[in-house]
Protein backbone atom coordinates (compact mmCIF):
# COMPACT_ATOMS: atom_id res chain seq x y z
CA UNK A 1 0.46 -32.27 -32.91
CA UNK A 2 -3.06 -30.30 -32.31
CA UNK A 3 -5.72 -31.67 -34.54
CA UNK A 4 -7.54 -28.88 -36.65
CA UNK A 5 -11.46 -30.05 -35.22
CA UNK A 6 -13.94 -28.10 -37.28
CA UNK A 7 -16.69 -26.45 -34.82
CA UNK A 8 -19.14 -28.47 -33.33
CA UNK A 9 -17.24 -31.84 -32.94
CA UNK A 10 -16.77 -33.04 -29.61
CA UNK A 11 -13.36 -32.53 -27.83
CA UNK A 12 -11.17 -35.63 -27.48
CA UNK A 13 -11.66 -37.06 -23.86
CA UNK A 14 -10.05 -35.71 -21.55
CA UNK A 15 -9.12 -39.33 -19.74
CA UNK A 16 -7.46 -40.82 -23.04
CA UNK A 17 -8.16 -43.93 -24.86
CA UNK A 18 -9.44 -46.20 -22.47
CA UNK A 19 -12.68 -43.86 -21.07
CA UNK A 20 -15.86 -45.24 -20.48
CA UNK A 21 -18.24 -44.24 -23.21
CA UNK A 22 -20.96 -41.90 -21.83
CA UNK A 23 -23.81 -43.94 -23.63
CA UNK A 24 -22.97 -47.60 -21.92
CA UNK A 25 -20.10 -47.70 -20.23
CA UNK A 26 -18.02 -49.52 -23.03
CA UNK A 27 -14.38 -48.50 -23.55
CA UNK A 28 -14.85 -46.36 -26.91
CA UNK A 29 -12.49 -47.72 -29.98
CA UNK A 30 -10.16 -45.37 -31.60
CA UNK A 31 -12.36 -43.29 -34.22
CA UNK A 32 -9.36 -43.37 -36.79
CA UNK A 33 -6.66 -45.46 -36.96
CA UNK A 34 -3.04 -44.39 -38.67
CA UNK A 35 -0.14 -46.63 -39.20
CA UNK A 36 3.02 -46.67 -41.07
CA UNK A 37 4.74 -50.13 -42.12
CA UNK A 38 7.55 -48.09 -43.66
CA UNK A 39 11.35 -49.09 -42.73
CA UNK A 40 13.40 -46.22 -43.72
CA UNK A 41 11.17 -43.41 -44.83
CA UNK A 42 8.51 -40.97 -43.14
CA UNK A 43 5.63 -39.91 -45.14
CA UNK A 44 3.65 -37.05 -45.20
CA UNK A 45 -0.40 -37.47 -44.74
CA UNK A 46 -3.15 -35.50 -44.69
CA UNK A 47 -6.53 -36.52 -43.62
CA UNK A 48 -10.34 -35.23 -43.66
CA UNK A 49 -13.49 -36.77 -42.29
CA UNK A 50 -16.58 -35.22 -44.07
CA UNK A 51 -19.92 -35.41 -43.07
CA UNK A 52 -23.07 -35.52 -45.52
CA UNK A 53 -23.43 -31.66 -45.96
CA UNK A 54 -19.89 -31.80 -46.94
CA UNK A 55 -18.57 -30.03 -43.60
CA UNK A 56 -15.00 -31.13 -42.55
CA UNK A 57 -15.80 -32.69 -39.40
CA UNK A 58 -12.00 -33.50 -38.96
CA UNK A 59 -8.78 -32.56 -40.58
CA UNK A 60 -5.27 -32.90 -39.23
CA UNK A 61 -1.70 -33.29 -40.75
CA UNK A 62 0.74 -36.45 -39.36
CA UNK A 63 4.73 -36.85 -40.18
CA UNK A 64 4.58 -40.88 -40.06
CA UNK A 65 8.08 -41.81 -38.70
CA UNK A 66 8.87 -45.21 -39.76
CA UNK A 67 7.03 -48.00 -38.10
CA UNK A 68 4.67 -44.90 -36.14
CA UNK A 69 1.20 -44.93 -35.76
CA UNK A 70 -1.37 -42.72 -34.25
CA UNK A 71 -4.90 -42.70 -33.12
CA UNK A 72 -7.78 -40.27 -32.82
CA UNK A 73 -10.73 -41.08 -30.40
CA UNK A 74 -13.85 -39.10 -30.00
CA UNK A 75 -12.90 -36.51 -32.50
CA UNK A 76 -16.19 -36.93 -34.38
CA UNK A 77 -19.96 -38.46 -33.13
CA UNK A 78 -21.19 -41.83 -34.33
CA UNK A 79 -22.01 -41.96 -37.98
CA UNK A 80 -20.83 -42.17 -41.76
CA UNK A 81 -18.43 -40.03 -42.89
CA UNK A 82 -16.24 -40.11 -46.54
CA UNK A 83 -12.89 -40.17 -44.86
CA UNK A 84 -9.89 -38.75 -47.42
CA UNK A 85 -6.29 -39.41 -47.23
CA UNK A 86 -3.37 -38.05 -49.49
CA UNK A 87 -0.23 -39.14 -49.21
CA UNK A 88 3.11 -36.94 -49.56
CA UNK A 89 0.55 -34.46 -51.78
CA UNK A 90 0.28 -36.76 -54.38
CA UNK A 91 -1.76 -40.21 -54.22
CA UNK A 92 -4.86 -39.92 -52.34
CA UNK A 93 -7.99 -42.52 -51.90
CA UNK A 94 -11.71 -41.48 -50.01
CA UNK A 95 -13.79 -44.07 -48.58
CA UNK A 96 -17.26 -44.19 -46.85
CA UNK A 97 -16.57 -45.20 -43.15
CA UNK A 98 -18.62 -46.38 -40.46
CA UNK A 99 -17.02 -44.38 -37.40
CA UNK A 100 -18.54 -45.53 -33.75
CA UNK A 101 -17.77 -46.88 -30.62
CA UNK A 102 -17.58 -50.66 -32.22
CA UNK A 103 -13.39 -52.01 -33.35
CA UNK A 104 -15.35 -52.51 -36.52
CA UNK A 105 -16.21 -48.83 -36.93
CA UNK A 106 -12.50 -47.60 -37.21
CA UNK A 107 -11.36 -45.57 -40.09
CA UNK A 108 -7.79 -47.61 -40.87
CA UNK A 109 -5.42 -45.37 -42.79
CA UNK A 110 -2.19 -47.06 -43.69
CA UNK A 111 0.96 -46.21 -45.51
CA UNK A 112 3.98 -47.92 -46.66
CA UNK A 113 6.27 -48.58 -49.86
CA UNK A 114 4.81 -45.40 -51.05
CA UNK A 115 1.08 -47.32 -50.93
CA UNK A 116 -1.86 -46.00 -49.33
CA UNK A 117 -4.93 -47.85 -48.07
CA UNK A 118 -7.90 -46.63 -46.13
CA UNK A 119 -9.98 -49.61 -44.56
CA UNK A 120 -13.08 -49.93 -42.37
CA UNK A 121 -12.51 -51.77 -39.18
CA UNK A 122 -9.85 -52.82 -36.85
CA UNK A 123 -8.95 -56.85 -36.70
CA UNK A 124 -6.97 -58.06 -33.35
CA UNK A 125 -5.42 -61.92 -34.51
């Protein structure tokens, strides 16, 4: 799957997940977090980041296999963004999210039973 990256977004790294981040060093967290808790059914979802002026910073499609997830990192620069999910074309939900190089600035978009939730911030127990 190719993400649709609107122009002027930064290309995902070309190192993966775990590169330093230019700025310090760090290892960057995921910018956008999808996950399916589904046991016997894919779902369709489509998601947007948008920045202030309303420009789609990111868009892409996913096919959510049961029990799949999927990350995006450094497909948008630090900052606030309304991030926009529909599921299977018909319930949707938009959030303002914090994205950045901090677990806590993770757009979390999960599905299951035919419920979809869009969070701020990834929690490791």
């Amino acid at each position: 799957m190719t993400p649709n990256r609107a122009a002027g977004t930064r290309p995902p790294s070309p190192t993966g997940p775990e590169a330093p981040d230019e700025r310090n060093g760090a290892v960057r967290s995921e910018d956008l977090h999808v996950r399916s808790y589904a046991h016997d059914v894919g779902y369709d979802l489509e998601i947007e980041v948008v920045d202030d002026d309303g420009s789609v910073a990111f868009r892409d499609r996913y096919y959510l296999q049961p029990g799949a997830a999927k990350s995006e990192v450094n497909v948008v620069p630090d900052g606030e963004y309304e991030v926009r999910a529909v599921l299977d074309g018909d319930s949707e939900t938009a959030r303002r999210c914090r994205i950045g190089s901090d677990l806590a600035e993770t757009a979390v978009v999960e599905v299951g039973n035919g419920i979809l939730s869009l969070t701020e911030g990834l929690q490791f127990r």
